[in-house]
C-alpha atoms as a PDB file:
ATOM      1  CA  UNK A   1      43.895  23.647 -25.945  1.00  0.00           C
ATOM      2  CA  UNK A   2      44.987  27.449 -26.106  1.00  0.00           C
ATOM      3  CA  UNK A   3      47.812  29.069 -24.095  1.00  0.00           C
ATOM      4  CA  UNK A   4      45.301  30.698 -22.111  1.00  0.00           C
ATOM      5  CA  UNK A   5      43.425  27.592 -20.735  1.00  0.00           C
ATOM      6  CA  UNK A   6      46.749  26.098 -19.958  1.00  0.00           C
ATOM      7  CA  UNK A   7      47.683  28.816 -17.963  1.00  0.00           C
ATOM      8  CA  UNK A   8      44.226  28.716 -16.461  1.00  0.00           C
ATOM      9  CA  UNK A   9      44.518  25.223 -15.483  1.00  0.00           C
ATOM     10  CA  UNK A  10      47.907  25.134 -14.158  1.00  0.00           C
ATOM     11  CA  UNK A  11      46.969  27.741 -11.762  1.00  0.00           C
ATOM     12  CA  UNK A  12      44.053  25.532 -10.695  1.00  0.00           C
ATOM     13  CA  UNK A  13      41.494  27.727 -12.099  1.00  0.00           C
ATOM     14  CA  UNK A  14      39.437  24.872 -14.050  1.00  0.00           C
ATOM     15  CA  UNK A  15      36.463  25.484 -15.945  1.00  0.00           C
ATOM     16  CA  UNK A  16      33.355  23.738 -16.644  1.00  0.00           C
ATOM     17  CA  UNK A  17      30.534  23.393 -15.123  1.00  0.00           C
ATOM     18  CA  UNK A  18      29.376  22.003 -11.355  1.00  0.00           C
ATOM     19  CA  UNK A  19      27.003  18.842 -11.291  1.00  0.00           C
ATOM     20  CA  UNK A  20      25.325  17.179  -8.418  1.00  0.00           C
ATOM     21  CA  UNK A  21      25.133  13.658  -9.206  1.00  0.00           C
ATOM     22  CA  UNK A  22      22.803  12.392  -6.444  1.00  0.00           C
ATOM     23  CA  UNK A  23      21.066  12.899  -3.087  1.00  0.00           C
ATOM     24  CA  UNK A  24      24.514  13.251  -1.095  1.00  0.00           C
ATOM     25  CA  UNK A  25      26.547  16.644  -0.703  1.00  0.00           C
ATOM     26  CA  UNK A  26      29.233  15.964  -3.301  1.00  0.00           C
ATOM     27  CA  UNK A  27      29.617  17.964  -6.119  1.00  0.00           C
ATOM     28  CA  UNK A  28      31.735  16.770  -9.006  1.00  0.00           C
ATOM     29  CA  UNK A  29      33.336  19.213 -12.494  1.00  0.00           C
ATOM     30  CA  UNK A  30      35.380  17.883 -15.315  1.00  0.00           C
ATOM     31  CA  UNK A  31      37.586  20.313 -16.709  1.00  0.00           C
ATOM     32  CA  UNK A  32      36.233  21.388 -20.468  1.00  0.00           C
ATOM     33  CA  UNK A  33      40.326  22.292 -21.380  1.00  0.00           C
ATOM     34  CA  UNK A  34      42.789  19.860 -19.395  1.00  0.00           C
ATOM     35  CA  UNK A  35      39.835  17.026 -18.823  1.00  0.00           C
ATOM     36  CA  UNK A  36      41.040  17.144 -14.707  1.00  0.00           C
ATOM     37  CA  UNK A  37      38.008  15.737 -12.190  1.00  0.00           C
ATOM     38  CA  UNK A  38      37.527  18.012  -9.035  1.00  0.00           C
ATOM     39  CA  UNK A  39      35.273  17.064  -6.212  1.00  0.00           C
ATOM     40  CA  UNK A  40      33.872  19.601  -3.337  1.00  0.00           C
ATOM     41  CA  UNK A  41      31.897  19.085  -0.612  1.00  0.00           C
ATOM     42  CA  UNK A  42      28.396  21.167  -0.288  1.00  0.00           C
ATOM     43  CA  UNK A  43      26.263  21.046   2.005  1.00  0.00           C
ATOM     44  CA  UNK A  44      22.684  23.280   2.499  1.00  0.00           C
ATOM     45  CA  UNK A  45      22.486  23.574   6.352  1.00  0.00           C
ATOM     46  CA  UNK A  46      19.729  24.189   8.493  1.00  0.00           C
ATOM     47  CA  UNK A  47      19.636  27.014  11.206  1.00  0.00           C
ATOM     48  CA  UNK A  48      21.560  25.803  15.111  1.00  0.00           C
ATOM     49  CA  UNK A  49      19.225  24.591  17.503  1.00  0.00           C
ATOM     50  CA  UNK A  50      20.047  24.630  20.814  1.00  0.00           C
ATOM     51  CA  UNK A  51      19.854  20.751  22.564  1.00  0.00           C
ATOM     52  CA  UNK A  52      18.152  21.756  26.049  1.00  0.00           C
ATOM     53  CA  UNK A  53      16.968  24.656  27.428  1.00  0.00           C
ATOM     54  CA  UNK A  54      19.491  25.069  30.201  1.00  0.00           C
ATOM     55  CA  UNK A  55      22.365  23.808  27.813  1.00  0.00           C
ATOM     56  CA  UNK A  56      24.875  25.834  25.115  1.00  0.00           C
ATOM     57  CA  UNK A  57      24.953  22.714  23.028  1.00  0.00           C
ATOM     58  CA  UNK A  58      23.975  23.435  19.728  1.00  0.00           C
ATOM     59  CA  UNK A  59      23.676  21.362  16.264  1.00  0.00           C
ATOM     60  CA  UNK A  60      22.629  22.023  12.670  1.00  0.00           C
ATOM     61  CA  UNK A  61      21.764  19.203  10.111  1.00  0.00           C
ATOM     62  CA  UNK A  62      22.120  19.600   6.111  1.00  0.00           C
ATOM     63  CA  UNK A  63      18.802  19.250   4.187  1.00  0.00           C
ATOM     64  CA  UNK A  64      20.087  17.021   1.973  1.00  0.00           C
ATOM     65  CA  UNK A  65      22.348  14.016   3.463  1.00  0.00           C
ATOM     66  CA  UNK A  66      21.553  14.650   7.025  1.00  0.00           C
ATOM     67  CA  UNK A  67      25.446  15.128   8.193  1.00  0.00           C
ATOM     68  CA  UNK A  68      25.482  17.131  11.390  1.00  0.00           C
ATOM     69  CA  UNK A  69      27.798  19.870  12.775  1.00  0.00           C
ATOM     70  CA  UNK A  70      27.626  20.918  16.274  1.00  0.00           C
ATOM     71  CA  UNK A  71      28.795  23.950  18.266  1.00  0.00           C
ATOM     72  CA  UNK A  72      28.682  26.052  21.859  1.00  0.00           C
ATOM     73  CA  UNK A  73      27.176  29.250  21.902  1.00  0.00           C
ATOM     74  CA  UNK A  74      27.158  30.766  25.021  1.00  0.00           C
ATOM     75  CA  UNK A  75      25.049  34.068  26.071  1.00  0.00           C
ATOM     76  CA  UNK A  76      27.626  35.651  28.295  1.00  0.00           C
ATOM     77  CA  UNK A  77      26.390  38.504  31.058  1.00  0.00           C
ATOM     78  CA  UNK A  78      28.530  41.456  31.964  1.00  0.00           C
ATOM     79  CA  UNK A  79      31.974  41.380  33.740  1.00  0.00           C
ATOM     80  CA  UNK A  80      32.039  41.847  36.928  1.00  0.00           C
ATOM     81  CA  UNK A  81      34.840  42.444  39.271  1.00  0.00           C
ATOM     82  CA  UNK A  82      34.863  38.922  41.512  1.00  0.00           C
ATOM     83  CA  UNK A  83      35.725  40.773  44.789  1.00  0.00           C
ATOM     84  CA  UNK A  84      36.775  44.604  46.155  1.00  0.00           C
ATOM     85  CA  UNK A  85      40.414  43.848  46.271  1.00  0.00           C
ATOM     86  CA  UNK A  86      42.574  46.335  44.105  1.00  0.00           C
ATOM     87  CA  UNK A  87      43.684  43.673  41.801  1.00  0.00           C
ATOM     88  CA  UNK A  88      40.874  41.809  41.735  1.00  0.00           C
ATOM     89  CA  UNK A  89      40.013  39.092  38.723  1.00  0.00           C
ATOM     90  CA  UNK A  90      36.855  40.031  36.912  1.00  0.00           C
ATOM     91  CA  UNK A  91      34.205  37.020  36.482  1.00  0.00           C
ATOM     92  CA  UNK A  92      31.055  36.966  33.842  1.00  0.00           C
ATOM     93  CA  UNK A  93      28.740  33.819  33.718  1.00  0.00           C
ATOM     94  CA  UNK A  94      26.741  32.002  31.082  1.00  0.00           C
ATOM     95  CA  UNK A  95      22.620  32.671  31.374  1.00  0.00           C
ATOM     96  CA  UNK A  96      21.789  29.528  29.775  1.00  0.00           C
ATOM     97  CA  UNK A  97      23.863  26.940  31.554  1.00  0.00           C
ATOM     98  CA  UNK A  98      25.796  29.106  34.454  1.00  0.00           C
ATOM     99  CA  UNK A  99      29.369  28.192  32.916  1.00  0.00           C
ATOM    100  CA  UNK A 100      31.842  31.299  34.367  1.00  0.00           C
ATOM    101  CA  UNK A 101      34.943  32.813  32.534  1.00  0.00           C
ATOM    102  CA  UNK A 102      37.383  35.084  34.648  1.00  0.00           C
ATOM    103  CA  UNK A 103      40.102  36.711  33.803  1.00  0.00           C
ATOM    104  CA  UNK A 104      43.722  36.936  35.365  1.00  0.00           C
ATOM    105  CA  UNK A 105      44.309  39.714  38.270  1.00  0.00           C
ATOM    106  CA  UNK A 106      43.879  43.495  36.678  1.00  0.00           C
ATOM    107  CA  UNK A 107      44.964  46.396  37.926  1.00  0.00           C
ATOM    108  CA  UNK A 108      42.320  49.273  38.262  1.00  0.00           C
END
């Protein structure tokens, strides 16, 4: 092994080439210069779909091993100041599933 690939492979910069050795997400390399075994995780996701139509659930599931990764996306509306006080708290809601946010007292 050349001075080069050592240095390479102490700085964890391995070489060789990525295999996929079945129908799970794991992908596997052995090192062509030090001979070290790394394993990553990859997974091809599909797009988020939301759960129900009133919810901000959402979830995604990989193509290939059917693991599944789930999330909140909320479609917030405007601010709005809650009341006509001076320092009033401003207040926007949710469209999907009415969930409000506010913030603390603000001075205009």
């Amino acid at each position: 092994m050349n001075i080069l690939a050592t240095l390479r492979c102490r700085a964890g910069r391995h070489s060789g080439e990525w295999s996929l050795p079945g129908s799970h997400c794991e992908i596997m390399r052995l090192c062509d210069s030090c001979g070290k075994l790394e394993e990553q995780t990859h997974h091809v996701w599909g797009p988020f779909d939301y759960l129900e139509a009133d919810r901000c659930d959402q979830t995604r599931r990989c193509e290939r091993c059917g693991s599944t990764q789930s999330r909140s996306s909320h479609e917030w509306g405007p601010w709005l100041y809650l009341n006509s006080e001076f320092a009033s708290p401003q207040v926007h809601t949710c469209r999907r599933c009415r969930q409000t946010e506010r913030t603390n007292y603000t001075m205009r």
